[in-house]
N, C-alpha and C. Protein backbone atom coordinates (compact mmCIF):
# COMPACT_ATOMS: atom_id res chain seq x y z
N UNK A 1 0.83 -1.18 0.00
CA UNK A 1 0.00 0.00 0.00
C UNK A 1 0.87 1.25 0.00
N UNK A 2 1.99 1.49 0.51
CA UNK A 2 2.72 2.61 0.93
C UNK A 2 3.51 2.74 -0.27
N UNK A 3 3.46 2.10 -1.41
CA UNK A 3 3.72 2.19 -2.72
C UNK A 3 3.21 3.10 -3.25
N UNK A 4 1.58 2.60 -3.62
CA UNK A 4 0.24 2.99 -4.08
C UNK A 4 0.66 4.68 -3.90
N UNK A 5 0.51 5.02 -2.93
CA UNK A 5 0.51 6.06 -2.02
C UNK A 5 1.51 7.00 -2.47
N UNK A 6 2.83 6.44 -2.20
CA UNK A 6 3.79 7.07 -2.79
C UNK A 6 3.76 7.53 -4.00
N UNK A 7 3.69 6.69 -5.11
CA UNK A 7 3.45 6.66 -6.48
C UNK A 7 2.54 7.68 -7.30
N UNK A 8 1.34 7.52 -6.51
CA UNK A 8 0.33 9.03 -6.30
C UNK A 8 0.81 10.03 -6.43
N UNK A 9 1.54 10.55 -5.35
CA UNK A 9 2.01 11.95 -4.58
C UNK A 9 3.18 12.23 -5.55
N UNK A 10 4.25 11.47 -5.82
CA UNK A 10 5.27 11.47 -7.06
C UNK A 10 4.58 11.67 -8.11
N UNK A 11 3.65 11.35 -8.82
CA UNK A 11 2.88 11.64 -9.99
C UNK A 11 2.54 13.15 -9.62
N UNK A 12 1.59 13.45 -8.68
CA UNK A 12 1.61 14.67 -8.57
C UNK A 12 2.13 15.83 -8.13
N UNK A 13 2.90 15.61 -8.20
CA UNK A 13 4.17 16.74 -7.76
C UNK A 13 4.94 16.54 -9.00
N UNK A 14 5.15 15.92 -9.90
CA UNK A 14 6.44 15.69 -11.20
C UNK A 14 4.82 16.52 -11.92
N UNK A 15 3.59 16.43 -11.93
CA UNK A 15 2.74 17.26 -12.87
C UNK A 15 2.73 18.74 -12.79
N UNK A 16 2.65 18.61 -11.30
CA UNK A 16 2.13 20.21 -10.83
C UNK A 16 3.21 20.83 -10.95
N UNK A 17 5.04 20.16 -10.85
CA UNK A 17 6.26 20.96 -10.58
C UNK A 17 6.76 21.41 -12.26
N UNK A 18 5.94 20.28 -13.34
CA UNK A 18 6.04 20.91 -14.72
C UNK A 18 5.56 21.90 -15.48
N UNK A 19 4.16 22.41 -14.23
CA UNK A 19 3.09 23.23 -15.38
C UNK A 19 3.82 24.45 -15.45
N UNK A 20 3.15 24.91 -16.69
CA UNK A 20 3.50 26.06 -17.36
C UNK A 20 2.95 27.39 -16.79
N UNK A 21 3.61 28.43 -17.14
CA UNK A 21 2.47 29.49 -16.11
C UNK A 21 2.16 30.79 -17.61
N UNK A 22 1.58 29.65 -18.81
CA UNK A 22 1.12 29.92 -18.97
C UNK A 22 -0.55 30.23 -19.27
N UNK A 23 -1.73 31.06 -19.49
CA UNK A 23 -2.52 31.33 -19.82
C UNK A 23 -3.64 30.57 -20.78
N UNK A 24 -2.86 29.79 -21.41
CA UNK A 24 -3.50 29.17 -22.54
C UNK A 24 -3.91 27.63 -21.68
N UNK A 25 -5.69 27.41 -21.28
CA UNK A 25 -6.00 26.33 -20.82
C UNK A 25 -6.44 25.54 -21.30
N UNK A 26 -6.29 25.68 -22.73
CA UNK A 26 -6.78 24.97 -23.87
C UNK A 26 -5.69 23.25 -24.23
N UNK A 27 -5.54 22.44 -25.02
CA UNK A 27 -5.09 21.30 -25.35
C UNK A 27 -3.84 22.05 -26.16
N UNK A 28 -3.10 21.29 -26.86
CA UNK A 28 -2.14 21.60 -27.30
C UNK A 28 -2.52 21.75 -28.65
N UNK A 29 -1.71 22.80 -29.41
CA UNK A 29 -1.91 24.03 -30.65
C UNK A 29 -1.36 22.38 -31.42
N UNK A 30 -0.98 21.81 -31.82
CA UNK A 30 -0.81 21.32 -32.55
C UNK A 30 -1.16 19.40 -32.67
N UNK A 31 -1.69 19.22 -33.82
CA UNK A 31 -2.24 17.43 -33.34
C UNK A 31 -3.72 17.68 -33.33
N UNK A 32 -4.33 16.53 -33.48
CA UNK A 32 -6.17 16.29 -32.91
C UNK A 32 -5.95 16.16 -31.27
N UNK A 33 -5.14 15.65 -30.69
CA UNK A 33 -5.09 15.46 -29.19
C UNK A 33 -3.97 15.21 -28.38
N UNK A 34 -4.31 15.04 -27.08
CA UNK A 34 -3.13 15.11 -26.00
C UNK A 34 -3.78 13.81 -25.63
N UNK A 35 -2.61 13.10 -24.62
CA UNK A 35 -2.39 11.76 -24.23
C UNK A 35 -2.53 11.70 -22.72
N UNK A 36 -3.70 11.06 -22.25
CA UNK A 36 -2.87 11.05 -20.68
C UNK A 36 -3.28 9.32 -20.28
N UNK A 37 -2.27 8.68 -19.74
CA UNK A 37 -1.97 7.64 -19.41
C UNK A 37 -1.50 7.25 -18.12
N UNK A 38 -2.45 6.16 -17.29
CA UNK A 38 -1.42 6.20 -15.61
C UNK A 38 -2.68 4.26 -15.33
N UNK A 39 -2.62 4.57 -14.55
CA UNK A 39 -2.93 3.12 -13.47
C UNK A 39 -3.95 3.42 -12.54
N UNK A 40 -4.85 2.79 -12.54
CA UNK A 40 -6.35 3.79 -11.38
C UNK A 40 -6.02 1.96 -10.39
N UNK A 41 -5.90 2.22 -8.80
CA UNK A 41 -5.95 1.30 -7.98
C UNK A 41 -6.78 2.28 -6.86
N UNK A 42 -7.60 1.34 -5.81
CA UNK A 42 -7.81 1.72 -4.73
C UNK A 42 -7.00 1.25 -3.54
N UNK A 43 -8.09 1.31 -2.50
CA UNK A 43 -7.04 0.72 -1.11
C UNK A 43 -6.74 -1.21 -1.67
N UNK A 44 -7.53 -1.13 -2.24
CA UNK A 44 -7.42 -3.02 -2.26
C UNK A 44 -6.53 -3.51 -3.05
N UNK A 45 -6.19 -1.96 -3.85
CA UNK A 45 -4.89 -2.46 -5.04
C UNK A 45 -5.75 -2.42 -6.51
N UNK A 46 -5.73 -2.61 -8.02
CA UNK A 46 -5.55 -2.15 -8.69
C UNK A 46 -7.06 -2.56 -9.02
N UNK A 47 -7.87 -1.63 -10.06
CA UNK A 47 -9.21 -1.60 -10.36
C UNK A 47 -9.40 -1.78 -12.00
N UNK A 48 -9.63 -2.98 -12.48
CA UNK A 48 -9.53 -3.38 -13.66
C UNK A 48 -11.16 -3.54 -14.45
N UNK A 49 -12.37 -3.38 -13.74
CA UNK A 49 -13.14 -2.49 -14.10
C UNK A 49 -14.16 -1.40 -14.55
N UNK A 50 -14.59 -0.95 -14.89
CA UNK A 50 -15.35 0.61 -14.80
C UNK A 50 -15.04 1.66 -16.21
N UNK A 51 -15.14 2.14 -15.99
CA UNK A 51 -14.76 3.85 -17.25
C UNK A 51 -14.90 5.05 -15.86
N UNK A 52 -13.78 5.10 -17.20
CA UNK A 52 -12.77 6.27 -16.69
C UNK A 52 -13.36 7.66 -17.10
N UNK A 53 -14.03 8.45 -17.08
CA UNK A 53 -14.49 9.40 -17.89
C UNK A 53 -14.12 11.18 -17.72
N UNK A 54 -13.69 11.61 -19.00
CA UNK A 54 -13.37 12.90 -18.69
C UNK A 54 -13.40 14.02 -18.77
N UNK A 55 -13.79 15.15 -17.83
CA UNK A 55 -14.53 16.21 -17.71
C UNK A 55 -13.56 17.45 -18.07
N UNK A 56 -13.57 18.21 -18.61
CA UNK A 56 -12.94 19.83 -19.04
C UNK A 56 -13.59 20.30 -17.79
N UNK A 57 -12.69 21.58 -17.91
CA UNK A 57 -12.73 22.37 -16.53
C UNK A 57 -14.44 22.81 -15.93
N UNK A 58 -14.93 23.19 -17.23
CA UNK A 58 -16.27 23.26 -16.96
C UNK A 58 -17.41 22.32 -16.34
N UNK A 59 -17.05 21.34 -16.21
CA UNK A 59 -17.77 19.83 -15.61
C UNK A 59 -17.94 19.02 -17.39
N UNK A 60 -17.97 19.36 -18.34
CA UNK A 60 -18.56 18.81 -19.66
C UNK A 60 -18.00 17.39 -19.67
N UNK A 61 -18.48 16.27 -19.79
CA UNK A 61 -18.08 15.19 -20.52
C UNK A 61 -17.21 15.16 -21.97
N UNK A 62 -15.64 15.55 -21.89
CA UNK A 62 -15.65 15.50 -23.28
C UNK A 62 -15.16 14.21 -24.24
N UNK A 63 -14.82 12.86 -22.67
CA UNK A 63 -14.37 11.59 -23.53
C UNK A 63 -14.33 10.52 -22.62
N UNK A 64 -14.65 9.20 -22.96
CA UNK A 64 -14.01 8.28 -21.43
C UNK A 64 -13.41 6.89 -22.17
N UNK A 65 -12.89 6.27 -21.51
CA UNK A 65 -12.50 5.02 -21.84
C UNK A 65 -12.40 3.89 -20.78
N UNK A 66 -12.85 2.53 -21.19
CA UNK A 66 -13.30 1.02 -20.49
C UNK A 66 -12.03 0.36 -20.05
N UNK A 67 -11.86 0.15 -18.81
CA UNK A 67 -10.87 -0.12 -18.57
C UNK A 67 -10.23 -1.58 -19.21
N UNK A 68 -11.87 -2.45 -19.14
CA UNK A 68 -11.65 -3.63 -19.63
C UNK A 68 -10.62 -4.67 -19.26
N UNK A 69 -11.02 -5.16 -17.92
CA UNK A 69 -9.95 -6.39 -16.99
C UNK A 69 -8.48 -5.49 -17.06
N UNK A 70 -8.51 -4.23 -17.36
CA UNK A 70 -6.36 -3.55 -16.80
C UNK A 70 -6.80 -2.40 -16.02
N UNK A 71 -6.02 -2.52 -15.37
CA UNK A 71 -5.98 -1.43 -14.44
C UNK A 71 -5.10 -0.15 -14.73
N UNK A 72 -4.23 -0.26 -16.44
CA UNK A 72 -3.80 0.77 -16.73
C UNK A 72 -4.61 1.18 -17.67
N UNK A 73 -4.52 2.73 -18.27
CA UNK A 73 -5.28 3.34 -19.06
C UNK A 73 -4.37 4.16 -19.83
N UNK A 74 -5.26 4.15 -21.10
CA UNK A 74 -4.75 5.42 -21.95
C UNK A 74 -5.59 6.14 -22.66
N UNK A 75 -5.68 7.53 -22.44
CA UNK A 75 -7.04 8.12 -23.42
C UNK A 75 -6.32 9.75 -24.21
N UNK A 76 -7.23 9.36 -25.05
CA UNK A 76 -6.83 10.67 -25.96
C UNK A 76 -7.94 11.78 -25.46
N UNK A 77 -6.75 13.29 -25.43
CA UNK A 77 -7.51 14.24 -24.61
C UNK A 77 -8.14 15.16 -26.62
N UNK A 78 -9.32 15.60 -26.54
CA UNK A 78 -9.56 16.53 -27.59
C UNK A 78 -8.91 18.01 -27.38
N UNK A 79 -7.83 18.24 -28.65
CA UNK A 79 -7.18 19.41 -28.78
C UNK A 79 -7.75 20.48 -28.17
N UNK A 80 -8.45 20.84 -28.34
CA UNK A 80 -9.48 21.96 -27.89
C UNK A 80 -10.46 22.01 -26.73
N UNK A 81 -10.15 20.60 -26.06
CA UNK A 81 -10.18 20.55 -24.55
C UNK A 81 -9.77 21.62 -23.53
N UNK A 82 -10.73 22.18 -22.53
CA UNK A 82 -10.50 22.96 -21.54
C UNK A 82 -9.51 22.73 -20.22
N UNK A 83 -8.94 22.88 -20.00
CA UNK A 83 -7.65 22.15 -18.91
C UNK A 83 -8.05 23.46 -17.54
N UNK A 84 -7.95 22.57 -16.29
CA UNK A 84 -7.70 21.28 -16.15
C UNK A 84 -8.81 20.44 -16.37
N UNK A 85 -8.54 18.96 -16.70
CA UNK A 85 -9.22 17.87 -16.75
C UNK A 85 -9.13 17.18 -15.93
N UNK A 86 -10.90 16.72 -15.68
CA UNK A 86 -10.68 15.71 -14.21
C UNK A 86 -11.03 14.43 -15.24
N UNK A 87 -10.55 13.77 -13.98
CA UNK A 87 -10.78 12.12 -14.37
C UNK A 87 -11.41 11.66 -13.33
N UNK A 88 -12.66 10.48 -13.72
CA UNK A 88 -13.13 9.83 -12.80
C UNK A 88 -13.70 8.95 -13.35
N UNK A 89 -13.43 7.47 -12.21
CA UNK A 89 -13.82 6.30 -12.54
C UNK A 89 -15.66 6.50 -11.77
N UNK A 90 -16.11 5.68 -13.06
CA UNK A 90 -16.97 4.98 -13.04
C UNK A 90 -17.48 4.19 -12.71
N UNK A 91 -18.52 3.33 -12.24
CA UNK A 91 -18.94 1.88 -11.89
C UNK A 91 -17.95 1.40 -10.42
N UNK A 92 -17.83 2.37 -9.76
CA UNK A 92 -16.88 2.04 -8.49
C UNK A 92 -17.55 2.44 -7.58
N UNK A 93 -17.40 1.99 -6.32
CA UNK A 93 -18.04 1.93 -4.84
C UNK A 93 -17.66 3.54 -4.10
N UNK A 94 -16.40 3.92 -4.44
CA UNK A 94 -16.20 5.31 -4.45
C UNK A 94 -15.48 5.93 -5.28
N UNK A 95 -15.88 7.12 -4.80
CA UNK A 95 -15.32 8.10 -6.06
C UNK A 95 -13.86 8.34 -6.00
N UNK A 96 -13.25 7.89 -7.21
CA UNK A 96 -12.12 7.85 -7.43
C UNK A 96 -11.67 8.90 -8.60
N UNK A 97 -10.87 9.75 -8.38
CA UNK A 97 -10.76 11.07 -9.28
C UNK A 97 -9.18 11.69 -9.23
N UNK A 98 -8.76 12.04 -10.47
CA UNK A 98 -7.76 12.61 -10.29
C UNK A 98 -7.87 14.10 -11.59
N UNK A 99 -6.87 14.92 -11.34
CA UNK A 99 -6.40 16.33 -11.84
C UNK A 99 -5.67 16.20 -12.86
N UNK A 100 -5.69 16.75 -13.84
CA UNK A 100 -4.80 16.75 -15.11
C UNK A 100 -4.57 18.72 -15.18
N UNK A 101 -3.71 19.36 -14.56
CA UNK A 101 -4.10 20.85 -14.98
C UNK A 101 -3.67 21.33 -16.38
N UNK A 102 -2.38 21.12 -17.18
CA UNK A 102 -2.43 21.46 -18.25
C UNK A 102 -1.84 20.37 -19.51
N UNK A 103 -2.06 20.29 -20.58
CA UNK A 103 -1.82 19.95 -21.46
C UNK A 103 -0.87 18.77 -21.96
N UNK A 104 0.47 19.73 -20.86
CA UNK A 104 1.96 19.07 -21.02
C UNK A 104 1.78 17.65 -20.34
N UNK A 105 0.87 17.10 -19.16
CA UNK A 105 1.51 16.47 -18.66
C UNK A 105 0.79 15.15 -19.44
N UNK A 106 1.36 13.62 -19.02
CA UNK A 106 0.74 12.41 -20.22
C UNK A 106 0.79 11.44 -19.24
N UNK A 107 1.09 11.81 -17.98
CA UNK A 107 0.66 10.41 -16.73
C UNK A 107 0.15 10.57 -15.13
N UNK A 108 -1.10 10.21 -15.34
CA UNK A 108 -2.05 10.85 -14.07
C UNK A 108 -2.50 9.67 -13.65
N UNK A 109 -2.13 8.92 -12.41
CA UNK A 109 -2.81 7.90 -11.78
C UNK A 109 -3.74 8.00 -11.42
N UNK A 110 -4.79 7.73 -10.81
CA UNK A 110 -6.32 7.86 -10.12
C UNK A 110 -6.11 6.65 -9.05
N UNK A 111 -6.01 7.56 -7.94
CA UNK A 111 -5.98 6.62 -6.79
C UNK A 111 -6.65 7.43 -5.38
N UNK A 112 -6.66 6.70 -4.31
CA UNK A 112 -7.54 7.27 -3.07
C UNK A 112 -6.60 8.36 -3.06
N UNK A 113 -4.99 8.52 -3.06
CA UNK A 113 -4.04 10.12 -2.77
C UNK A 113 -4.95 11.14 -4.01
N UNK A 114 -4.92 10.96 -5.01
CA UNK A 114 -5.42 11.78 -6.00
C UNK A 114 -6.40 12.12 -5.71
N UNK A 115 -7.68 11.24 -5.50
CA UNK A 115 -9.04 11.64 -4.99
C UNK A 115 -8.98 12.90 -4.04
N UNK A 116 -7.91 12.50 -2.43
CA UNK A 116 -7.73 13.35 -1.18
C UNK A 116 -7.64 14.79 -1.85
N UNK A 117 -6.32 14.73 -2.99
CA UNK A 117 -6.06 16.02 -3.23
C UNK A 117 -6.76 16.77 -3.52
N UNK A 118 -7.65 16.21 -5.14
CA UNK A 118 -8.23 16.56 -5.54
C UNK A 118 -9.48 17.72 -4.39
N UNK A 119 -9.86 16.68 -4.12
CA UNK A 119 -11.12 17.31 -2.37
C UNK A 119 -10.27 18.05 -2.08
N UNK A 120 -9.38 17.72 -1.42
CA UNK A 120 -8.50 19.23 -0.80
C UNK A 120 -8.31 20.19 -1.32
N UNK A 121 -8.33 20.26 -2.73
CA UNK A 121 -7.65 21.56 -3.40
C UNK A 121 -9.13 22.25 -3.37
N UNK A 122 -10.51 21.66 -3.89
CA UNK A 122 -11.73 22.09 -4.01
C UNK A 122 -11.83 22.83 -2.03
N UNK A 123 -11.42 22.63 -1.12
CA UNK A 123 -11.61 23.03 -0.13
C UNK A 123 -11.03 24.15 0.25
N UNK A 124 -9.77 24.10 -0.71
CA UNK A 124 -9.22 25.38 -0.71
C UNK A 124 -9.50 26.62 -1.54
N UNK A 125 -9.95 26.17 -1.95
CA UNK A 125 -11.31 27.57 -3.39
C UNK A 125 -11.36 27.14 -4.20
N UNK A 126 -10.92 25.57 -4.74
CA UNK A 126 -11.00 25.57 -6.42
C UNK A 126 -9.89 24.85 -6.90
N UNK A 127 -9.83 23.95 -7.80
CA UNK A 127 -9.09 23.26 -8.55
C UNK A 127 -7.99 24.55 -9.15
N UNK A 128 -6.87 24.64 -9.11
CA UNK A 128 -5.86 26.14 -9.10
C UNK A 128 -4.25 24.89 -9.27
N UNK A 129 -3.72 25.73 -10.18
CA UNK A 129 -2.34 24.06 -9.62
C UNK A 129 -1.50 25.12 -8.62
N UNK A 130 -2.39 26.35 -7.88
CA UNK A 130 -1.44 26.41 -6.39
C UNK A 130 -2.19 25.42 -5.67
N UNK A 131 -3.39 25.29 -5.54
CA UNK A 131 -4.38 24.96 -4.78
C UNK A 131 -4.00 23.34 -4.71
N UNK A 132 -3.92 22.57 -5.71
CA UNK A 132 -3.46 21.57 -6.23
C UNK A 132 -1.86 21.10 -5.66
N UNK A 133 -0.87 22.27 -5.43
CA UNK A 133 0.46 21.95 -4.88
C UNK A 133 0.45 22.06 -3.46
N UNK A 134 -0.29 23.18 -2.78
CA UNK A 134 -0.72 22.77 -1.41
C UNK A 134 -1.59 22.05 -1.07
N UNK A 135 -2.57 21.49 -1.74
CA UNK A 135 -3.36 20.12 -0.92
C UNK A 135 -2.19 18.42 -1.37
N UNK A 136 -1.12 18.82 -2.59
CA UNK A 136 -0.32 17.44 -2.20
C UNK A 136 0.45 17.64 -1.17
N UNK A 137 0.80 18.59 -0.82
CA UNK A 137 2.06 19.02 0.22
C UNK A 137 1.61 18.55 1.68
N UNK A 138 0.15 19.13 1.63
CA UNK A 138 -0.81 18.37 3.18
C UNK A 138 -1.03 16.91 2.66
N UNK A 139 -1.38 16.26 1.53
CA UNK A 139 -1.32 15.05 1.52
C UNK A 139 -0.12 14.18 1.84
N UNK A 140 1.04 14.86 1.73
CA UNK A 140 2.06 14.33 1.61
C UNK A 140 2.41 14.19 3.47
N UNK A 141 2.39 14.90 3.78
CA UNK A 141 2.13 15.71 5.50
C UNK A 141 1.52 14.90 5.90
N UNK A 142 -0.06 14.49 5.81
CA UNK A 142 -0.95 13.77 6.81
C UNK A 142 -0.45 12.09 6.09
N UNK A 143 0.05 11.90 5.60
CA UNK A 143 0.40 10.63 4.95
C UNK A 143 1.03 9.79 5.98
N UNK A 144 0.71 8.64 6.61
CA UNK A 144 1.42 7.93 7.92
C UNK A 144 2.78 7.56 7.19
N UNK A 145 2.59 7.12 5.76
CA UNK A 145 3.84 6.47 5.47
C UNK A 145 4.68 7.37 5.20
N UNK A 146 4.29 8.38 4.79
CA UNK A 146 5.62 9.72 4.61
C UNK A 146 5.84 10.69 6.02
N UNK A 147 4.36 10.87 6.24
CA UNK A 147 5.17 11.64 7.84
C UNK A 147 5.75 12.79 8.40
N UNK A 148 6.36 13.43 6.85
CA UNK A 148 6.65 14.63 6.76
C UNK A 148 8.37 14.09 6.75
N UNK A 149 8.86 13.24 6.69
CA UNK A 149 10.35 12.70 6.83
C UNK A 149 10.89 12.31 5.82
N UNK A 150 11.50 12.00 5.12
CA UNK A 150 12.26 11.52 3.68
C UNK A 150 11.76 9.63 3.86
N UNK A 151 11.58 9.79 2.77
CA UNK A 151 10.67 8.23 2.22
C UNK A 151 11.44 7.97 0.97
N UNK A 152 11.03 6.35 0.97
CA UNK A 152 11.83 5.68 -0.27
C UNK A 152 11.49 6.41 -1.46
N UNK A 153 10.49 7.13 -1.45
CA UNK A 153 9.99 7.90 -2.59
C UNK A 153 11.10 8.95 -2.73
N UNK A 154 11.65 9.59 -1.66
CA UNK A 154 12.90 10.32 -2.23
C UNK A 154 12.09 11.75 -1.81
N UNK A 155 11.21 11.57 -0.78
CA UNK A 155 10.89 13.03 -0.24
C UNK A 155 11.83 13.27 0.74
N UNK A 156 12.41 14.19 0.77
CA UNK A 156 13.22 14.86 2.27
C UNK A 156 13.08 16.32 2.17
N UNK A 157 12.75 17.15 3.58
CA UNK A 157 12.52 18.26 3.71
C UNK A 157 11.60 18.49 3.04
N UNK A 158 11.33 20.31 1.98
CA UNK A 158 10.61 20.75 1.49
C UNK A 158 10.16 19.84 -0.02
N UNK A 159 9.06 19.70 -0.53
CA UNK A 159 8.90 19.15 -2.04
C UNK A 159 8.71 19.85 -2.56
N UNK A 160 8.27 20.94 -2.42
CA UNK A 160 8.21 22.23 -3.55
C UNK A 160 9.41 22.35 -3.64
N UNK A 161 10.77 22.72 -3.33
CA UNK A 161 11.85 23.29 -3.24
C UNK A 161 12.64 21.91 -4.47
N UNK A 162 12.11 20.94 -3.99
CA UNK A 162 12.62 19.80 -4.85
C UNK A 162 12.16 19.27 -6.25
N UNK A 163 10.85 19.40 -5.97
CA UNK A 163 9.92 19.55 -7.40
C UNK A 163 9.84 20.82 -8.02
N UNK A 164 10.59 21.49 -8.32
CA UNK A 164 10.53 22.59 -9.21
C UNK A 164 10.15 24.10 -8.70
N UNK A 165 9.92 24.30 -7.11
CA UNK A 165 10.17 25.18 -6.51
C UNK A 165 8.59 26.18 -6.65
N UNK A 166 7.67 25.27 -6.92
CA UNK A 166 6.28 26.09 -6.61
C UNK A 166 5.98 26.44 -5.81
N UNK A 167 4.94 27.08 -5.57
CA UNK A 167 4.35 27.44 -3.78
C UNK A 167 3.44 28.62 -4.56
């Protein structure tokens, strides 16, 4: 489990420490689409399956895909997609959801850490990738297996300062 977990929080922090600061929340200028690809597990371990389905910033449905017996996924985002994009599984006992904020990034797990954040960042005013870097930073914090201490994951001290220096 303290994998799972880890793996999460590393996904989101290598997303949020890449985004761009720019303006444009649209898909990428060039191509029919963007790629995002990752692994949806819960506490029990990996969820092989449901649909995955995915919403532009506005709530809109703009695409989903069947997981079909794997628990990894790959879906094509539409160019002209609104960012950020949520993801959320389907046909599951709970809601399992993760954040895509812009364009660049092509691997977003969906797991119970992603879900937390996700909620957390909405608690903090709004899906924002500040909002988004301080609810992983408290995820990372209230996490028993991380603790706030350096983990096999290769957290020590600050993660903003290490992931690309957001805040």
């Amino acid at each position: 489990m303290k994998s799972i977990f880890q793996s999460g929080i590393v996904a989101m922090l290598l997303l949020l420490g890449g985004c761009g600061e720019s303006s444009n929340d649209r898909g990428p200028a060039t191509g029919t689409y963007s790629r995002i690809e990752g692994i949806v597990t819960d506490k029990d371990g990996p969820i092989t399956s449901g649909k995955i389905i995915i919403k532009d910033k506005n709530g809109a449905a703009v695409t989903s895909v069947a997981l079909n017996g794997e628990s990894r996924y790959s879906v094509n985002i539409p160019a002209d997609t609104a960012y950020p994009v949520f993801l959320e599984i389907a046909g599951h006992d709970e809601l399992l959801e993760a954040v895509v904020i812009d364009s660049s990034a092509v691997k977003q797990d969906i797991t119970p850490m992603s879900s937390l954040v996700v909620r957390s960042a909405r608690d903090l005013g709004g899906v924002t990738k500040e909002n988004m870097a301080r609810a992983a930073i408290n995820a990372i914090s209230q996490s028993k297996t991380a603790g706030g201490k350096g983990t096999t994951a290769g957290f020590k001290g600050d993660p903003t300062k290490q992931y690309g220096g957001w805040h």
